[in-house]
C-alpha atoms as a PDB file:
ATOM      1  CA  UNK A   1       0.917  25.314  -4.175  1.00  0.00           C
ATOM      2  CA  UNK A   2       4.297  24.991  -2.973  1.00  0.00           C
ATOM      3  CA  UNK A   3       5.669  21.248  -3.463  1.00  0.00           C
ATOM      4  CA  UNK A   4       8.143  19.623  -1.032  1.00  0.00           C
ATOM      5  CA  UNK A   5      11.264  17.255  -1.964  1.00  0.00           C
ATOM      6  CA  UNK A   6      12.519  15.101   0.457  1.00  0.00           C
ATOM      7  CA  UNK A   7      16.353  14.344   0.136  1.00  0.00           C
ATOM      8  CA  UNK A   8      17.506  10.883  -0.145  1.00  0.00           C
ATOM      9  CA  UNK A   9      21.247  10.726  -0.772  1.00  0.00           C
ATOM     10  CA  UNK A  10      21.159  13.976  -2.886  1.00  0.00           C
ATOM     11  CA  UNK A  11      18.475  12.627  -4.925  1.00  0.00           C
ATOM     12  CA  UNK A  12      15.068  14.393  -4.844  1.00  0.00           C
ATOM     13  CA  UNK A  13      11.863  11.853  -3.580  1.00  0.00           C
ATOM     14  CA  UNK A  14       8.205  14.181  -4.319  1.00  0.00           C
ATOM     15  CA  UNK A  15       6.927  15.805  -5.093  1.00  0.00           C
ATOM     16  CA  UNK A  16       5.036  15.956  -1.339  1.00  0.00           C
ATOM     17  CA  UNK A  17       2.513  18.625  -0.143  1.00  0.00           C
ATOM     18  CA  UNK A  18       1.988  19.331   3.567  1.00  0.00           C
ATOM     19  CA  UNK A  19      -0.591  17.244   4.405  1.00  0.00           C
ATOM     20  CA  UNK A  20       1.871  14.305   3.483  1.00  0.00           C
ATOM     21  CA  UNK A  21       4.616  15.733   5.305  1.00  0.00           C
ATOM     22  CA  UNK A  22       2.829  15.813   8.477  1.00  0.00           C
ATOM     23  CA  UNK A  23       2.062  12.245   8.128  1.00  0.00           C
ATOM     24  CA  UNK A  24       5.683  11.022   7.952  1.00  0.00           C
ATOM     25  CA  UNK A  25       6.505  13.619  11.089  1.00  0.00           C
ATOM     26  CA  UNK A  26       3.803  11.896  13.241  1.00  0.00           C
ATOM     27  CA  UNK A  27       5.374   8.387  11.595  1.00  0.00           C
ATOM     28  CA  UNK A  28       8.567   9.151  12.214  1.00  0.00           C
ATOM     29  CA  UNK A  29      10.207   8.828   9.083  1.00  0.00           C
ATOM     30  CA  UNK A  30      10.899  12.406   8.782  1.00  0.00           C
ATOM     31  CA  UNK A  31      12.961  14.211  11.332  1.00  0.00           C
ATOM     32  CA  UNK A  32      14.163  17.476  12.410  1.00  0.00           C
ATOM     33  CA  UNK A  33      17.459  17.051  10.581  1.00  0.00           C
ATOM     34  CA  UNK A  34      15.871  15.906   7.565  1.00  0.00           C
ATOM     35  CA  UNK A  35      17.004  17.296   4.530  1.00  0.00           C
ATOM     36  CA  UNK A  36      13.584  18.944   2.178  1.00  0.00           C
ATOM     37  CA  UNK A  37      14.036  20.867  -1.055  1.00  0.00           C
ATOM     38  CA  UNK A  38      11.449  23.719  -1.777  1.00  0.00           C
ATOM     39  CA  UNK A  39      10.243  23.601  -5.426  1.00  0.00           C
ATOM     40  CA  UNK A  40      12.617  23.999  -7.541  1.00  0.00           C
ATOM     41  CA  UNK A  41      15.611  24.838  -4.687  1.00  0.00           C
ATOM     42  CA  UNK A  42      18.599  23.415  -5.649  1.00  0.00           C
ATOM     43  CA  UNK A  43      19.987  22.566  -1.803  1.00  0.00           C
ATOM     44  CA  UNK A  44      17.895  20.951   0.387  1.00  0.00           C
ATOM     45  CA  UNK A  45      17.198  22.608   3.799  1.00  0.00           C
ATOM     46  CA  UNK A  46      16.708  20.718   7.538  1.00  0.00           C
ATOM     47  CA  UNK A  47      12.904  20.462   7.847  1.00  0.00           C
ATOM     48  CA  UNK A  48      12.709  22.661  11.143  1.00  0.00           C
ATOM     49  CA  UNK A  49      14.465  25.131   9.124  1.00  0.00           C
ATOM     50  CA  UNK A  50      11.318  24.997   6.911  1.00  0.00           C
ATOM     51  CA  UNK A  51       8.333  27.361   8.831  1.00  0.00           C
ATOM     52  CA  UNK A  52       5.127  25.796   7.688  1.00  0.00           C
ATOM     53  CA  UNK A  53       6.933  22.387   8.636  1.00  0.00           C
ATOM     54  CA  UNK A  54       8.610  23.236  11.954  1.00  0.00           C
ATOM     55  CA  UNK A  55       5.054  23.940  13.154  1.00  0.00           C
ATOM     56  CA  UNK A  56       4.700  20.625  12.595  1.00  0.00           C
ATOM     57  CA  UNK A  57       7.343  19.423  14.772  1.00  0.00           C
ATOM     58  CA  UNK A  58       5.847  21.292  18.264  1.00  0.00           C
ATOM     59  CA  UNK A  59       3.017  20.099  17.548  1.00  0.00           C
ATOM     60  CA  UNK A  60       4.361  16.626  17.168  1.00  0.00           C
ATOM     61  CA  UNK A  61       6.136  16.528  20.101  1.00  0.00           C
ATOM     62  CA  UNK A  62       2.541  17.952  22.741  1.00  0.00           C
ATOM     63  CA  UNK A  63       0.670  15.061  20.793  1.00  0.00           C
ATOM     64  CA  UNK A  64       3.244  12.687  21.613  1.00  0.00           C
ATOM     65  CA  UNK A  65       2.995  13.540  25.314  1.00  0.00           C
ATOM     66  CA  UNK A  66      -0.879  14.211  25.414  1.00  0.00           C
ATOM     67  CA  UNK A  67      -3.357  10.875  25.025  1.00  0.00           C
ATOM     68  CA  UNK A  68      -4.700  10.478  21.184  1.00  0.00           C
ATOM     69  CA  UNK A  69      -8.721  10.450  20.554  1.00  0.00           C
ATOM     70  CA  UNK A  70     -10.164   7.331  19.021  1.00  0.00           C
ATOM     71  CA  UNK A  71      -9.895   7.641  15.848  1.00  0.00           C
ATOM     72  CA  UNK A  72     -14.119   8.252  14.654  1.00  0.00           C
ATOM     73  CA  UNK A  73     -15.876   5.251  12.916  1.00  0.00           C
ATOM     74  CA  UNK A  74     -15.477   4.868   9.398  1.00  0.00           C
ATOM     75  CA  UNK A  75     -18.309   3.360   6.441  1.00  0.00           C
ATOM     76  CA  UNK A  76     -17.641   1.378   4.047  1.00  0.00           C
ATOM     77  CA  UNK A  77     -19.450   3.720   1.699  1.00  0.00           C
ATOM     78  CA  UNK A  78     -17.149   6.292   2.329  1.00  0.00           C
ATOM     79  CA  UNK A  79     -14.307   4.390   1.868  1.00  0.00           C
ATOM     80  CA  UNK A  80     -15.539   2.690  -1.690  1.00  0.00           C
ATOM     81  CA  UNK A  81     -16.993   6.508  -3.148  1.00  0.00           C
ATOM     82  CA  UNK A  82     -12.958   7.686  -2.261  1.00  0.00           C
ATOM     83  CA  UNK A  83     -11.461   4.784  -3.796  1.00  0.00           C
ATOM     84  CA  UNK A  84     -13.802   4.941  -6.680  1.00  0.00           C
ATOM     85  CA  UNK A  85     -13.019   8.841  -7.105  1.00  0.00           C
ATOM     86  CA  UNK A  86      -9.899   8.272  -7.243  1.00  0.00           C
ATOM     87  CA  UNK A  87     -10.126   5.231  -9.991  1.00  0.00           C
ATOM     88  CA  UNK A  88     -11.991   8.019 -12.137  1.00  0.00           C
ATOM     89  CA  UNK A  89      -9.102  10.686 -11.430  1.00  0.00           C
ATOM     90  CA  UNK A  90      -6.470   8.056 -12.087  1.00  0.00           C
ATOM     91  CA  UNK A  91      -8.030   5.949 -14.590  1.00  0.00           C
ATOM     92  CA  UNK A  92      -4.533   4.820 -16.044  1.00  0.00           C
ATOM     93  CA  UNK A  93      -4.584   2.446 -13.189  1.00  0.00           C
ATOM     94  CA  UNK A  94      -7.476   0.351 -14.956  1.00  0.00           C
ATOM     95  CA  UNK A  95      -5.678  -0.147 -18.257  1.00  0.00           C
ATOM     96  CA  UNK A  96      -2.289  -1.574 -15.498  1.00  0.00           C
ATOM     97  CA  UNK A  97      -4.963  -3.609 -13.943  1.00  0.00           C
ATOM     98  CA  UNK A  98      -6.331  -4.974 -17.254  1.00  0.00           C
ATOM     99  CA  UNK A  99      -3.055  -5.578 -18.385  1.00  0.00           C
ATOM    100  CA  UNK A 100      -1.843  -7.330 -15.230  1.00  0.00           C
ATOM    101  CA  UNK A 101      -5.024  -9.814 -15.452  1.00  0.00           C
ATOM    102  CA  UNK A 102      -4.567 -10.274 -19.286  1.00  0.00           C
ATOM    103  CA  UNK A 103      -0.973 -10.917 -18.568  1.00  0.00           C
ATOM    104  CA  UNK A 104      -2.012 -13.511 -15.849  1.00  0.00           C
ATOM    105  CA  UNK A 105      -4.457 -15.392 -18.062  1.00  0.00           C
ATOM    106  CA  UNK A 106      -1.991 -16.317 -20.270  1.00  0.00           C
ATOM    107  CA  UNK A 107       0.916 -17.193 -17.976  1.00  0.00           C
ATOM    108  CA  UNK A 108      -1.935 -19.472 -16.271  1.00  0.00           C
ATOM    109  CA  UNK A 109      -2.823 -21.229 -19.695  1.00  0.00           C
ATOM    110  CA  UNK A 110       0.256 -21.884 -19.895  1.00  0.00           C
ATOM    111  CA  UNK A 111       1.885 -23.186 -17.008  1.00  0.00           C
ATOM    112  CA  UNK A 112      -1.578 -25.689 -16.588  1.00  0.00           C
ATOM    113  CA  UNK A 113      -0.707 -26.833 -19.861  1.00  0.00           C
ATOM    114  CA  UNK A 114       2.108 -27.524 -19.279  1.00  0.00           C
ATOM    115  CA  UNK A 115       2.711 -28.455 -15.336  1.00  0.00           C
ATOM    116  CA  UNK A 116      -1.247 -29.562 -14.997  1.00  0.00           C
ATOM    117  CA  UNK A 117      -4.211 -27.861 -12.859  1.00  0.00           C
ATOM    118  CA  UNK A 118      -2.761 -28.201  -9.511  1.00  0.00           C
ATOM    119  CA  UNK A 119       0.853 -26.683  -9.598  1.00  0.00           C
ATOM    120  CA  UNK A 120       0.041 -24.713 -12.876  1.00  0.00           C
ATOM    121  CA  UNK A 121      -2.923 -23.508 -10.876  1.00  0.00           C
ATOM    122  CA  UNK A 122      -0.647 -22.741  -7.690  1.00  0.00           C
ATOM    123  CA  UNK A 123       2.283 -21.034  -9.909  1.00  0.00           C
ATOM    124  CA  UNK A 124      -0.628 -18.775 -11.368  1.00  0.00           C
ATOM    125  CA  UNK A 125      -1.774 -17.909  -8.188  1.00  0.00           C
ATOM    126  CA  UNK A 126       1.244 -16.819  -6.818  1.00  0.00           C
ATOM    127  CA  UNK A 127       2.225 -14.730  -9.916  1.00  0.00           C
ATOM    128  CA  UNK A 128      -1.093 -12.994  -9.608  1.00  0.00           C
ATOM    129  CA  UNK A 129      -0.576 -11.804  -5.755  1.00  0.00           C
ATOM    130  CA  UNK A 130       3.019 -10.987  -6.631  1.00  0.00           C
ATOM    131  CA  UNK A 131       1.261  -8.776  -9.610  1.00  0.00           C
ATOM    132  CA  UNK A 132      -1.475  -7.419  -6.720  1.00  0.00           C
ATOM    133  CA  UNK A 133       2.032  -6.393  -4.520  1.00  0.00           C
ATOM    134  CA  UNK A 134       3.295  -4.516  -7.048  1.00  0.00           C
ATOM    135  CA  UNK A 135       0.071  -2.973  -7.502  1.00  0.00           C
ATOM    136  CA  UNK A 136      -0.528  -1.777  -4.126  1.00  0.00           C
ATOM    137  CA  UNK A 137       2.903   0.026  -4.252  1.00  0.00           C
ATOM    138  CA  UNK A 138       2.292   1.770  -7.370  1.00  0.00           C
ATOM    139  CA  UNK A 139      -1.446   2.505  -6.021  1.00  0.00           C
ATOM    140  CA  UNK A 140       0.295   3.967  -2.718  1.00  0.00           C
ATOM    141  CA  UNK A 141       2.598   6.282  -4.298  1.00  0.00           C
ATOM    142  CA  UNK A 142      -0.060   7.134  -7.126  1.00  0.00           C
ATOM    143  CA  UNK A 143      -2.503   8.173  -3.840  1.00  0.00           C
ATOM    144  CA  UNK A 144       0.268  10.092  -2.218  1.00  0.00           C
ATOM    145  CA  UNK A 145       0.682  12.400  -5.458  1.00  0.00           C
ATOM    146  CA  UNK A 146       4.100  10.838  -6.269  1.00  0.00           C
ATOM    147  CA  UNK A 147       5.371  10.478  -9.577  1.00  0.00           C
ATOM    148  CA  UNK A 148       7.004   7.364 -10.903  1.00  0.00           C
ATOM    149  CA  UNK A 149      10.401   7.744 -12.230  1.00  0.00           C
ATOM    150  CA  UNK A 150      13.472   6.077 -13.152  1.00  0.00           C
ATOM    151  CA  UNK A 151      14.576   6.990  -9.502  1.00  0.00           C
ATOM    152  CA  UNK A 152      11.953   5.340  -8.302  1.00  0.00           C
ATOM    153  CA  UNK A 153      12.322   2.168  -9.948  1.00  0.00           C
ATOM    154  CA  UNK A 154      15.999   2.090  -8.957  1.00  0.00           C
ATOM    155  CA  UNK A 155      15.672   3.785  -5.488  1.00  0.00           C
ATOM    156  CA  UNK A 156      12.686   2.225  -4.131  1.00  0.00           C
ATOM    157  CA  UNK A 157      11.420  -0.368  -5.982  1.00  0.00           C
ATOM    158  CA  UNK A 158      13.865  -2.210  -6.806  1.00  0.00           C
ATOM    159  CA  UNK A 159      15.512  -2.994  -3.520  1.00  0.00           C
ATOM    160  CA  UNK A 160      12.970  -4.277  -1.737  1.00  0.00           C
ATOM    161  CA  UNK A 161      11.610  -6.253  -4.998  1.00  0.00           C
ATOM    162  CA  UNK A 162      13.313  -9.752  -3.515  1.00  0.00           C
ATOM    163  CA  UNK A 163      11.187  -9.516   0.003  1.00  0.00           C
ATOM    164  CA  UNK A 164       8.264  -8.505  -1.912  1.00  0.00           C
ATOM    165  CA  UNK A 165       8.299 -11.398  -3.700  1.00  0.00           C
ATOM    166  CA  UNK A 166       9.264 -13.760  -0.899  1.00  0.00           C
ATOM    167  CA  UNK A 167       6.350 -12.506   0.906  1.00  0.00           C
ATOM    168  CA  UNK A 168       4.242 -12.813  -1.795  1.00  0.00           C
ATOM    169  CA  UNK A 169       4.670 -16.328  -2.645  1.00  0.00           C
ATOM    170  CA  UNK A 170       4.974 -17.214   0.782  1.00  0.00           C
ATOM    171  CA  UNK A 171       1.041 -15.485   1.736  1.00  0.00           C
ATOM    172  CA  UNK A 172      -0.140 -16.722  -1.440  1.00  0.00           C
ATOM    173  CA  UNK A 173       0.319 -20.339  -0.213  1.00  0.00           C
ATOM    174  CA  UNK A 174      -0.808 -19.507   3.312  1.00  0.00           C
ATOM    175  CA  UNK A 175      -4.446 -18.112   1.752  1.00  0.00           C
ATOM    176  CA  UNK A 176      -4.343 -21.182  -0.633  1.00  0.00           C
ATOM    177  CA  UNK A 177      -3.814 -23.381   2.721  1.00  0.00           C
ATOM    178  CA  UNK A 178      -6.414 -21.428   4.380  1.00  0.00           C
ATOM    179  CA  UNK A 179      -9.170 -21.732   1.367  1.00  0.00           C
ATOM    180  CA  UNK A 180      -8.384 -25.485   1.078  1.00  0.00           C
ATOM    181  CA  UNK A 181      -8.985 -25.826   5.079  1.00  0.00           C
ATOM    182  CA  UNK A 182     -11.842 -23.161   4.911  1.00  0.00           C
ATOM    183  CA  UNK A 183     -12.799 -19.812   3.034  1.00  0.00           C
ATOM    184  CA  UNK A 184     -12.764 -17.473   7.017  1.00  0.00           C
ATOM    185  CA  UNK A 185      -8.908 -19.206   7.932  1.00  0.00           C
ATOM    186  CA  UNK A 186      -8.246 -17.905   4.335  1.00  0.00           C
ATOM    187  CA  UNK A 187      -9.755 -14.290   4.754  1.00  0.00           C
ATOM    188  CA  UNK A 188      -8.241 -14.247   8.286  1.00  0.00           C
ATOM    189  CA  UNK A 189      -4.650 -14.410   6.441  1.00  0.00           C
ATOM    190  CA  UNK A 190      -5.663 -11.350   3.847  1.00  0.00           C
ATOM    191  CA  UNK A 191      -6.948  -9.602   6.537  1.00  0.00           C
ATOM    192  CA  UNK A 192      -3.942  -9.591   9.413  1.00  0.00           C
ATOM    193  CA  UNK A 193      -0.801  -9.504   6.951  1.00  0.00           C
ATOM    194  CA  UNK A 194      -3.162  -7.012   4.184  1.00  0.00           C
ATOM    195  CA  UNK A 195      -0.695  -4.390   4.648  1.00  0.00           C
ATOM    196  CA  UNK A 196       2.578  -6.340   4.247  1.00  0.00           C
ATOM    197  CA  UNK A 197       3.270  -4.803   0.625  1.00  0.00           C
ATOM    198  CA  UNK A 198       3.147  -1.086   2.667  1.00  0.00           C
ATOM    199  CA  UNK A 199       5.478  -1.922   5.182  1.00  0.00           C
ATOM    200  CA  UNK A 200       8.249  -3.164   3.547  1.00  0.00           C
ATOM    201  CA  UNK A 201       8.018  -0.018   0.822  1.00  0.00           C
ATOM    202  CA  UNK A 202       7.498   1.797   2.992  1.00  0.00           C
ATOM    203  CA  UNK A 203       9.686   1.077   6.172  1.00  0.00           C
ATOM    204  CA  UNK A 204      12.044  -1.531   4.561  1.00  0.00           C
ATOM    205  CA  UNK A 205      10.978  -4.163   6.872  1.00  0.00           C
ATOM    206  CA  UNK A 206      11.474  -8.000   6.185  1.00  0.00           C
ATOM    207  CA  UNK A 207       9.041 -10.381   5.798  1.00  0.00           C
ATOM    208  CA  UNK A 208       8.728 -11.492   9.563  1.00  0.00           C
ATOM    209  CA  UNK A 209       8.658  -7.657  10.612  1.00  0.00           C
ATOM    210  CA  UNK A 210       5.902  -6.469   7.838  1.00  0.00           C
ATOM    211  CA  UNK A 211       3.487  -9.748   8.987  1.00  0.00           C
ATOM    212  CA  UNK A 212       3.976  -8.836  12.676  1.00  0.00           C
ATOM    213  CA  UNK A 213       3.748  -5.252  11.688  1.00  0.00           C
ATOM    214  CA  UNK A 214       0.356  -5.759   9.544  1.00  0.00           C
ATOM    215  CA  UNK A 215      -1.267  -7.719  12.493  1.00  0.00           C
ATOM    216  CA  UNK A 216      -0.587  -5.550  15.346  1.00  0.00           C
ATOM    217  CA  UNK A 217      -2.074  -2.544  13.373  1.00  0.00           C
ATOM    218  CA  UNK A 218      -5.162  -4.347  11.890  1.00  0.00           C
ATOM    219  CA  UNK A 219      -5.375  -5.451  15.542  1.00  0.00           C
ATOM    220  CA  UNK A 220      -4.945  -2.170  17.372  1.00  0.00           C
ATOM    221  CA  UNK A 221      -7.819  -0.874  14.983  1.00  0.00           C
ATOM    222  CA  UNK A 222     -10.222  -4.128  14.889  1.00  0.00           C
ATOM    223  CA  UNK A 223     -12.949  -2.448  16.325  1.00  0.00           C
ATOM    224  CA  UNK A 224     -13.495   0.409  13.453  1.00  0.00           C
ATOM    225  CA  UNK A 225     -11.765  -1.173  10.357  1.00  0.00           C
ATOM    226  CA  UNK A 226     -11.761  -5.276  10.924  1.00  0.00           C
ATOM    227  CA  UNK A 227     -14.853  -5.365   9.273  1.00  0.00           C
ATOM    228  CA  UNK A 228     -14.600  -3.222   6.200  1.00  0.00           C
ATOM    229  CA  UNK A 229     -11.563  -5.674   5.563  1.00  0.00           C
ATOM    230  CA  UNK A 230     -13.498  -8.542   5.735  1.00  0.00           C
ATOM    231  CA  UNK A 231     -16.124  -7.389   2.891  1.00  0.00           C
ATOM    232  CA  UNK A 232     -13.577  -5.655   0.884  1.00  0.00           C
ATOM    233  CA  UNK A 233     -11.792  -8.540   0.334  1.00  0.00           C
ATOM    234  CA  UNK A 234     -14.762 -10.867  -0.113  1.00  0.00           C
ATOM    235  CA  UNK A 235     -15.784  -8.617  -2.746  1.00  0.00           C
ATOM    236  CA  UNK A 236     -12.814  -8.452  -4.199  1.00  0.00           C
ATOM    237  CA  UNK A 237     -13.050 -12.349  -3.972  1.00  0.00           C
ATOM    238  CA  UNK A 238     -15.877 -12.253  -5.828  1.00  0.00           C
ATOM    239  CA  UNK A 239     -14.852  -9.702  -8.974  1.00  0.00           C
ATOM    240  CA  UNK A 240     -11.682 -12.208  -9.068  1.00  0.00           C
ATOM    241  CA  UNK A 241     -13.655 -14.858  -9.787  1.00  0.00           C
ATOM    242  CA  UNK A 242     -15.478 -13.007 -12.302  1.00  0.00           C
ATOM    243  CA  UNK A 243     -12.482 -11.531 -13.704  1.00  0.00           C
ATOM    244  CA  UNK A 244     -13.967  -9.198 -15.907  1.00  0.00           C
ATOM    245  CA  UNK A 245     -14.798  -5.970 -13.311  1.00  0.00           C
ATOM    246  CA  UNK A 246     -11.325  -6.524 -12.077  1.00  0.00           C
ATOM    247  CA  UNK A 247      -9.695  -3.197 -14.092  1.00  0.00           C
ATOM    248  CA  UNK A 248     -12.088  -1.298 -12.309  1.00  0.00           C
ATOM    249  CA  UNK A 249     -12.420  -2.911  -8.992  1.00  0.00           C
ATOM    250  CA  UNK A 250      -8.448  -3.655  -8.576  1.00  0.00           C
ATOM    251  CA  UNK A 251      -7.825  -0.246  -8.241  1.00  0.00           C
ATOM    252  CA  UNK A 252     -10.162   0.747  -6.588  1.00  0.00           C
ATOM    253  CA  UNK A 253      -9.576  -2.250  -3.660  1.00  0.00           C
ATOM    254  CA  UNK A 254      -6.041  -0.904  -3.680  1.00  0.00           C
ATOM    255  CA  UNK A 255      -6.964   2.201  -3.350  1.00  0.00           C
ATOM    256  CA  UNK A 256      -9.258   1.646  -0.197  1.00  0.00           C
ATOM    257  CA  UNK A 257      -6.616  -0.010   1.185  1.00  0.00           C
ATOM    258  CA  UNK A 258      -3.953   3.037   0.484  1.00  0.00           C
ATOM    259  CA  UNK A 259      -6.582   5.852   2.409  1.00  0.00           C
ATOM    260  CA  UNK A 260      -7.211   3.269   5.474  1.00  0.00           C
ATOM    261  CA  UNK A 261      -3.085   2.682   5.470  1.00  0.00           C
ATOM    262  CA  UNK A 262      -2.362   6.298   5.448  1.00  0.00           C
ATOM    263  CA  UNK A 263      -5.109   7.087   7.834  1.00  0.00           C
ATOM    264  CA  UNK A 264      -4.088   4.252  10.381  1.00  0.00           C
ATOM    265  CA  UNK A 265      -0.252   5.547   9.988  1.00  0.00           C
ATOM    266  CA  UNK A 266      -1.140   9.024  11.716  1.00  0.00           C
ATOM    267  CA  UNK A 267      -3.199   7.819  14.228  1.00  0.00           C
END
């Protein structure tokens, strides 16, 4: 199968394979002029230079101009039997979710010993969703066949690693708020800003632009998809509390999220 670089400042981000390509062509993020390497090519060449991608571009440009379908319902038992195929395929991710938890456990014992229930409580809290942001990323790239890297770290993580944490802490104490007031306020924040972590990886967006972003999509899509947030997250609600099916369940919650992201992106 023939693999597909894309070219950020020289350096090589991939590897991709068509069906990811078109994505980012109907998303925008690649363009005509967009440099692509070709296996193991050692210039990269303009995508509509490329033949199996230019197709994509025509085809681009008669769907922008021509009304969309709505996209078909979705179950949540299709979603969970992908997510949990991929947990099996990837099962590395449940040792990184065991970890993160384990990890969490501790930092929690300690900062309620020493800073008390409430704000020992809170700081663990917003470590943990922090951890989950991190998560999702890895989980994103991970379901897009990318490979982590040293590049990646550097050229992707790592910049947008002070927003991500911003908005973490900041949604972390607007679903403690909510939970306090009532559990739905509480699931209505997970549910409109649940794709936050996405946005800003993926489109560099600030906090302010990845909340409004998050909620105008979960909006636009309410009718197929507002549900099937609702229970995922109440079931992932639920493993939290129990803590012990959250190496399997983390991923594969992530992972839901990742297909529905991806599939909401081309639509």
């Amino acid at each position: 199968m023939v693999q597909y670089y894309l070219d950020v400042n020289g350096t090589k981000d991939g590897p991709h394979d068509l069906l990811s390509i078109m994505r980012r062509i109907r998303a925008q993020k690649i363009g005509p002029d967009t440099g692509i390497f070709v296996d193991d090519a050692h210039e990269s060449v303009p995508a509509n230079q490329i033949n199996d991608i230019a197709l994509f571009f025509s085809r681009h440009n008669i769907d922008a101009s021509t009304p969309r379908p709505e996209l078909p319902a979705v179950s949540l038992h299709t979603v969970l039997n992908d997510s949990l195929r991929f947990t099996f395929d990837h099962n590395i991710m449940t040792v990184f979710a065991g970890g993160m938890v384990l990890l969490t456990i501790l930092l929690a014992a300690g900062l309620i010993d020493v800073l008390g229930p409430v704000i020992g409580g809170m700081l663990s809290w917003i470590v943990f969703v922090v951890f989950h942001y991190i998560f999702f990323i890895c989980t994103l790239r991970i379901y897009r066949m990318q490979p982590f890297s040293i590049d990646f770290m550097n050229q992707h993580l790592a910049p947008i690693l002070p927003v991500l944490l911003f908005s973490a802490i900041v949604l972390a104490l607007m679903m403690v708020g909510g939970f306090f007031l009532l559990v739905i306020p509480a699931v209505v924040v997970s549910v409109y800003y649940i794709f936050v972590p996405f946005f800003i990886y993926d489109r560099h967006m600030s906090m302010v632009e990845a909340m409004y972003a998050s909620r105008l999509l979960v909006q636009k899509h309410n009718r197929h998809y507002q549900k099937i947030f609702e229970i995922l997250i109440l079931m992932h609600v639920g493993c939290l509390i129990l803590i012990f099916p959250i190496p399997l369940t983390l991923p594969m919650f992530t992972a839901s999220l990742a297909r529905i992201y991806e599939d909401l992106s081309i639509s």
